[in-house]
N, C-alpha and C. Protein backbone atom coordinates (compact mmCIF):
# COMPACT_ATOMS: atom_id res chain seq x y z
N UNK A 1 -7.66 10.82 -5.28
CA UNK A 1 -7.34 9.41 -5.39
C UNK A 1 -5.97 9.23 -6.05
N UNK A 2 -5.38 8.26 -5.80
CA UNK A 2 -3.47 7.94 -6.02
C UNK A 2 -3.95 6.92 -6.85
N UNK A 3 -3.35 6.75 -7.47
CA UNK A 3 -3.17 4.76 -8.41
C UNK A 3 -1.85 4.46 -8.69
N UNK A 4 -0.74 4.81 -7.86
CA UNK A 4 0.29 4.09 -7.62
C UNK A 4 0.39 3.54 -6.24
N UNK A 5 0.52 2.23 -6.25
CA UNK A 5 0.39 1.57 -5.12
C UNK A 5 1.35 0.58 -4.56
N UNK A 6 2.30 0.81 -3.87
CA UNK A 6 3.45 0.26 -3.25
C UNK A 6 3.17 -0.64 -1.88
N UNK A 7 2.82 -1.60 -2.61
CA UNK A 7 2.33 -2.49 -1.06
C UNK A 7 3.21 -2.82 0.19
N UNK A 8 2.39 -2.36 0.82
CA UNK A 8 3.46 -2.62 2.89
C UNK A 8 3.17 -4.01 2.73
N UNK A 9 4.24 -4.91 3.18
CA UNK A 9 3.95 -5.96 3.65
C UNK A 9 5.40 -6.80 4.43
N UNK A 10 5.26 -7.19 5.66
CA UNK A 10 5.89 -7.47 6.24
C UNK A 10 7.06 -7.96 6.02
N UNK A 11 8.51 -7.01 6.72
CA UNK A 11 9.75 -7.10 6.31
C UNK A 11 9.98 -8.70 6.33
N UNK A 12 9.35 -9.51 7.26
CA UNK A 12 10.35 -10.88 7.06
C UNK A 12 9.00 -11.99 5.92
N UNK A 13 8.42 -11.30 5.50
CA UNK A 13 7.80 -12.03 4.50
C UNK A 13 8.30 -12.30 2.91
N UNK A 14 8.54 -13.49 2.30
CA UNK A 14 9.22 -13.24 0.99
C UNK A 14 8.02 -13.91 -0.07
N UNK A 15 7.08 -14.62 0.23
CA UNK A 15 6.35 -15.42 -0.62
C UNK A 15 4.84 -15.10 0.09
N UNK A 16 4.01 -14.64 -0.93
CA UNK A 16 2.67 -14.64 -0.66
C UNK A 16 1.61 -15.60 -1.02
N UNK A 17 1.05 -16.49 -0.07
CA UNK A 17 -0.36 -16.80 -0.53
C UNK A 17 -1.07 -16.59 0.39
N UNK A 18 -2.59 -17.48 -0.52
CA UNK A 18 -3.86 -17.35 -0.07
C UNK A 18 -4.82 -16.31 -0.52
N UNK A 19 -5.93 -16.56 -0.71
CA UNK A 19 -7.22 -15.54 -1.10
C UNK A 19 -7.35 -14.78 -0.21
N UNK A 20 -7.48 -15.42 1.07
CA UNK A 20 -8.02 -13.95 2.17
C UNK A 20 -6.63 -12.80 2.32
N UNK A 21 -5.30 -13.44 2.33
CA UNK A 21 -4.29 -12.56 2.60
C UNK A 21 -4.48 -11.23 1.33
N UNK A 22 -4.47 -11.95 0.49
CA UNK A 22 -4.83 -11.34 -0.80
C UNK A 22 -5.89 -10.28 -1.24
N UNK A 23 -7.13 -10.46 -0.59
CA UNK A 23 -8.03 -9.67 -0.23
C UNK A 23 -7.81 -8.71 0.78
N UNK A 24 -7.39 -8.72 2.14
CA UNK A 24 -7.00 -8.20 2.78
C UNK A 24 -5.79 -7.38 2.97
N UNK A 25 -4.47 -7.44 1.84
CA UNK A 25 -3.89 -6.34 1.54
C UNK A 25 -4.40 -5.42 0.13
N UNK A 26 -5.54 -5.97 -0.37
CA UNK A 26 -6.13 -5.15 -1.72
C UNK A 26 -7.02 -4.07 -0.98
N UNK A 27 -7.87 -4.96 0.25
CA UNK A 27 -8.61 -3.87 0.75
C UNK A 27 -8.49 -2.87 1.77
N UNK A 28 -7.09 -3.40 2.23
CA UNK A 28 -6.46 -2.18 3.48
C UNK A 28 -5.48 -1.14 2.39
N UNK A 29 -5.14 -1.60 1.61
CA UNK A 29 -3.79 -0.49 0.72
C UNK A 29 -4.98 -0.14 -0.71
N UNK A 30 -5.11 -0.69 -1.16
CA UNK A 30 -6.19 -0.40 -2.48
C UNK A 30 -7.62 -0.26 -2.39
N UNK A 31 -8.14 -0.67 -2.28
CA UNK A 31 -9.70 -0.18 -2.22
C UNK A 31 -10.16 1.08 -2.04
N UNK A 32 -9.71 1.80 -1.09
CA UNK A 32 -10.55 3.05 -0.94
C UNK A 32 -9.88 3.87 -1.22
N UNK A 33 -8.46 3.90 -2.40
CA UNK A 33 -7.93 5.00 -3.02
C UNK A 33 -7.73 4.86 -4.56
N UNK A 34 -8.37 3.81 -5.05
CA UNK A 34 -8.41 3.33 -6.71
C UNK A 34 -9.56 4.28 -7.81
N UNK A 35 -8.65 4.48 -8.49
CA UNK A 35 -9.39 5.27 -9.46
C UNK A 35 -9.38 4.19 -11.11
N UNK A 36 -10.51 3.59 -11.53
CA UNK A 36 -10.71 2.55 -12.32
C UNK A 36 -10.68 2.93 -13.15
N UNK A 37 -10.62 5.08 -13.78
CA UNK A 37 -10.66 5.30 -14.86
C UNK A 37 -9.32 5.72 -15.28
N UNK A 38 -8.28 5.65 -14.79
CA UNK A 38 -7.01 6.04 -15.24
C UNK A 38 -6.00 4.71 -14.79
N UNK A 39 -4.68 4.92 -14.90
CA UNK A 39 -3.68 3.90 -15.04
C UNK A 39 -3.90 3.96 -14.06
N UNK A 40 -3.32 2.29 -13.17
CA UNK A 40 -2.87 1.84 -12.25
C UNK A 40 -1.78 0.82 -12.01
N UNK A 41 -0.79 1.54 -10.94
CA UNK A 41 0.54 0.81 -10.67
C UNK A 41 0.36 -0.01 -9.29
N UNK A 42 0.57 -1.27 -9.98
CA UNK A 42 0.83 -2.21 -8.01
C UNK A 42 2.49 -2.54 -8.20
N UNK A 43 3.16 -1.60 -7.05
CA UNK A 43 4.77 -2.33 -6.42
C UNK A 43 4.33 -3.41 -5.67
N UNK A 44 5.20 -4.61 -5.95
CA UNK A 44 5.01 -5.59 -4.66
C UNK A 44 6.95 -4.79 -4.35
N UNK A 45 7.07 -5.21 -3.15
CA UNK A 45 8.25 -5.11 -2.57
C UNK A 45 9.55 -5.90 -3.20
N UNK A 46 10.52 -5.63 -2.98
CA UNK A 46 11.78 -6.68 -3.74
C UNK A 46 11.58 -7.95 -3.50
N UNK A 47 11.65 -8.22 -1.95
CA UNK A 47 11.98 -9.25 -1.27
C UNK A 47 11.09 -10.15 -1.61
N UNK A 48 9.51 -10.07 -2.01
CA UNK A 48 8.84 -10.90 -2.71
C UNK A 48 8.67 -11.69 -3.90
N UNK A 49 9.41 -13.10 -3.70
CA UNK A 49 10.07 -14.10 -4.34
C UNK A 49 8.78 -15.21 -4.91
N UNK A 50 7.88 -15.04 -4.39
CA UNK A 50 7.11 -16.57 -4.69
C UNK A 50 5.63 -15.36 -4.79
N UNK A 51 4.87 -15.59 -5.65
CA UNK A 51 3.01 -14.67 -5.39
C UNK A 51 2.34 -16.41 -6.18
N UNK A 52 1.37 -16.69 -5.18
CA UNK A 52 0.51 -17.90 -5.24
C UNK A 52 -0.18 -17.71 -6.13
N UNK A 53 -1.28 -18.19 -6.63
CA UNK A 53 -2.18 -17.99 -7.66
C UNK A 53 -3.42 -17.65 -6.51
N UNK A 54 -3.58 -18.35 -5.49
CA UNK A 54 -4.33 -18.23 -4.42
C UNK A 54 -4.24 -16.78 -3.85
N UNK A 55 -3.47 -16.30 -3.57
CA UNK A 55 -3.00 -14.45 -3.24
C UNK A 55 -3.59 -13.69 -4.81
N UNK A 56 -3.17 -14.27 -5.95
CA UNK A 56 -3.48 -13.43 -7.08
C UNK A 56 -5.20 -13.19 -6.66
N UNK A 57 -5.77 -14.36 -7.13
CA UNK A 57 -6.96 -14.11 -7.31
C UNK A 57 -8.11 -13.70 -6.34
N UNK A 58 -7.31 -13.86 -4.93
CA UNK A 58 -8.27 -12.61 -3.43
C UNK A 58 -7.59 -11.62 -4.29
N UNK A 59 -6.10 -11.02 -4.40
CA UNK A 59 -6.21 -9.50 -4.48
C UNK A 59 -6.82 -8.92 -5.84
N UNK A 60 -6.51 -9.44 -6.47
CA UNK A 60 -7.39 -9.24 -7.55
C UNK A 60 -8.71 -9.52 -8.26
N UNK A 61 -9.49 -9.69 -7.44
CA UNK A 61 -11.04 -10.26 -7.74
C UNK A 61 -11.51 -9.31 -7.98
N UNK A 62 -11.44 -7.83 -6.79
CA UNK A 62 -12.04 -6.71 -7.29
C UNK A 62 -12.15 -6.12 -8.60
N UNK A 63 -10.95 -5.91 -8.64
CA UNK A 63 -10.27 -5.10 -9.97
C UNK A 63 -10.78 -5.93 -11.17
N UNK A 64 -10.95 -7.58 -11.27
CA UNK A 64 -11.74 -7.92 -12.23
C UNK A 64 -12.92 -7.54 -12.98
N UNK A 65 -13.35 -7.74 -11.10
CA UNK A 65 -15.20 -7.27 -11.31
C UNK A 65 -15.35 -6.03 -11.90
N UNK A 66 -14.66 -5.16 -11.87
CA UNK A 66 -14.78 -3.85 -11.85
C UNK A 66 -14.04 -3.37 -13.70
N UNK A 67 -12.83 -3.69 -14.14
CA UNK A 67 -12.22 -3.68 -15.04
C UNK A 67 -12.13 -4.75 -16.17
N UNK A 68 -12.30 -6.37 -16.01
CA UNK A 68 -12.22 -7.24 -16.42
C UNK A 68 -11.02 -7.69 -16.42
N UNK A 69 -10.38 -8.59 -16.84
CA UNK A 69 -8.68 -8.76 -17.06
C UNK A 69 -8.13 -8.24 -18.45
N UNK A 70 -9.06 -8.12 -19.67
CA UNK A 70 -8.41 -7.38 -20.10
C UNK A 70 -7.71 -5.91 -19.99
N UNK A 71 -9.45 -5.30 -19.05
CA UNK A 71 -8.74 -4.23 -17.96
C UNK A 71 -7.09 -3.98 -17.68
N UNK A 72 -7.21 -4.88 -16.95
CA UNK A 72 -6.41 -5.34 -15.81
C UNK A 72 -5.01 -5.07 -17.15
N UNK A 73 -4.61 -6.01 -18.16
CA UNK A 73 -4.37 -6.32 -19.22
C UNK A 73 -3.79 -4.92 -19.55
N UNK A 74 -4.63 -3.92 -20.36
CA UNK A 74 -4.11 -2.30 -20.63
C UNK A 74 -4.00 -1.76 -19.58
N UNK A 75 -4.56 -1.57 -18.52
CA UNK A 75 -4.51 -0.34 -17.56
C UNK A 75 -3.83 -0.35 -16.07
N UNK A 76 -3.18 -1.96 -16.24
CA UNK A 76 -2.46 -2.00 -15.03
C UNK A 76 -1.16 -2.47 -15.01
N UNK A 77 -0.34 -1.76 -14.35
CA UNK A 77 1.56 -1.74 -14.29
C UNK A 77 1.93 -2.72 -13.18
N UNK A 78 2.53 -3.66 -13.51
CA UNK A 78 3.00 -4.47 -11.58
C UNK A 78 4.21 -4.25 -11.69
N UNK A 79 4.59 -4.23 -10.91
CA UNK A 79 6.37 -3.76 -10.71
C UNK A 79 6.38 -4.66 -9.83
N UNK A 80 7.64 -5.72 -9.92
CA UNK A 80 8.33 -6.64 -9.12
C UNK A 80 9.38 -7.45 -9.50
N UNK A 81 10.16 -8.24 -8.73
CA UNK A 81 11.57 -8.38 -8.60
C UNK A 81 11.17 -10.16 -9.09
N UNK A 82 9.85 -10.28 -9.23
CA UNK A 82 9.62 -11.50 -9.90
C UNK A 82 9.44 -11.62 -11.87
N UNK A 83 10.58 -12.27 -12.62
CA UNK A 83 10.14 -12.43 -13.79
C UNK A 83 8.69 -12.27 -14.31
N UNK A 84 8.64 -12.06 -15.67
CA UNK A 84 7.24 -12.03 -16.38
C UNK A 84 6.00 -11.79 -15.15
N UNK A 85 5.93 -11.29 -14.09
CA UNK A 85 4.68 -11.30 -13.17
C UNK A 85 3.68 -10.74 -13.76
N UNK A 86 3.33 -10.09 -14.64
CA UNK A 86 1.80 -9.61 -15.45
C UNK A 86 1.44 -10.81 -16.10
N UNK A 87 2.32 -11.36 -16.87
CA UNK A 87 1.82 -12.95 -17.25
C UNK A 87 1.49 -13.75 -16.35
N UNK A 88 2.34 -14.13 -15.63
CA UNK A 88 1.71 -15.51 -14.07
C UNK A 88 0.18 -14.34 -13.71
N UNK A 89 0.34 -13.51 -13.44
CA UNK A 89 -1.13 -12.72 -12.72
C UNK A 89 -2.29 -13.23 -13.83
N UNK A 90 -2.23 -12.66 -15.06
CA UNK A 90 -3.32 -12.67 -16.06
C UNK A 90 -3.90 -14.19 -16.35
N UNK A 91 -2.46 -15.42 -16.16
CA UNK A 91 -2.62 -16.83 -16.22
C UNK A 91 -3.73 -17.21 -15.54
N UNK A 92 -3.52 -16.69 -13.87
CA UNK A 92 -3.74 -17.11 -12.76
C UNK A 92 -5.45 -16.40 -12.66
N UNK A 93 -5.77 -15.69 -13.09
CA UNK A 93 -7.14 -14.86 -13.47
C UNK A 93 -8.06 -15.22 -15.11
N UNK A 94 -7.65 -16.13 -15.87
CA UNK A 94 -8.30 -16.86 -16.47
C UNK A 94 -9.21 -17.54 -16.66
């Protein structure tokens, strides 16, 4: 199992929403290679300028259930070209 995770997502896409989109890149790129007992890194891509609260909380519902947000909180890295994004995520999962 890997837990660095560099999400594919379509070159002419710059802003993500929605729950199902959200779910559906957690469970095609993350789900069946996550290891809940060691660190985990999510890359979003550069070009991704805008993440919804609606996208936060599909892709991250699992990882709640499973870790909690404080989880989430110690054991998970986001890398992106968006300011403070571990804060807007943790806001947005409240």
């Amino acid at each position: 199992m890997k837990n660095n995770f560099e999400l594919e997502i379509d070159n002419t896409v710059t802003k993500l929403a929605g729950n199902p989109l959200g779910k559906k890149i957690y469970q095609s790129q993350v789900l069946k290679e996550i290891d809940y007992e060691k660190e985990i890194m999510i890359v979003f891509p550069d070009r991704i300028d805008t993440i919804a609260s609606s996208f936060i909380q599909g892709f991250f519902e699992d990882m709640v259930s499973k870790i909690g947000v404080n989880g989430i909180v110690s054991q998970v890295t986001i890398k992106s070209s968006i300011p403070d994004i571990k804060d807007l995520i943790v806001k947005n999962l409240i």
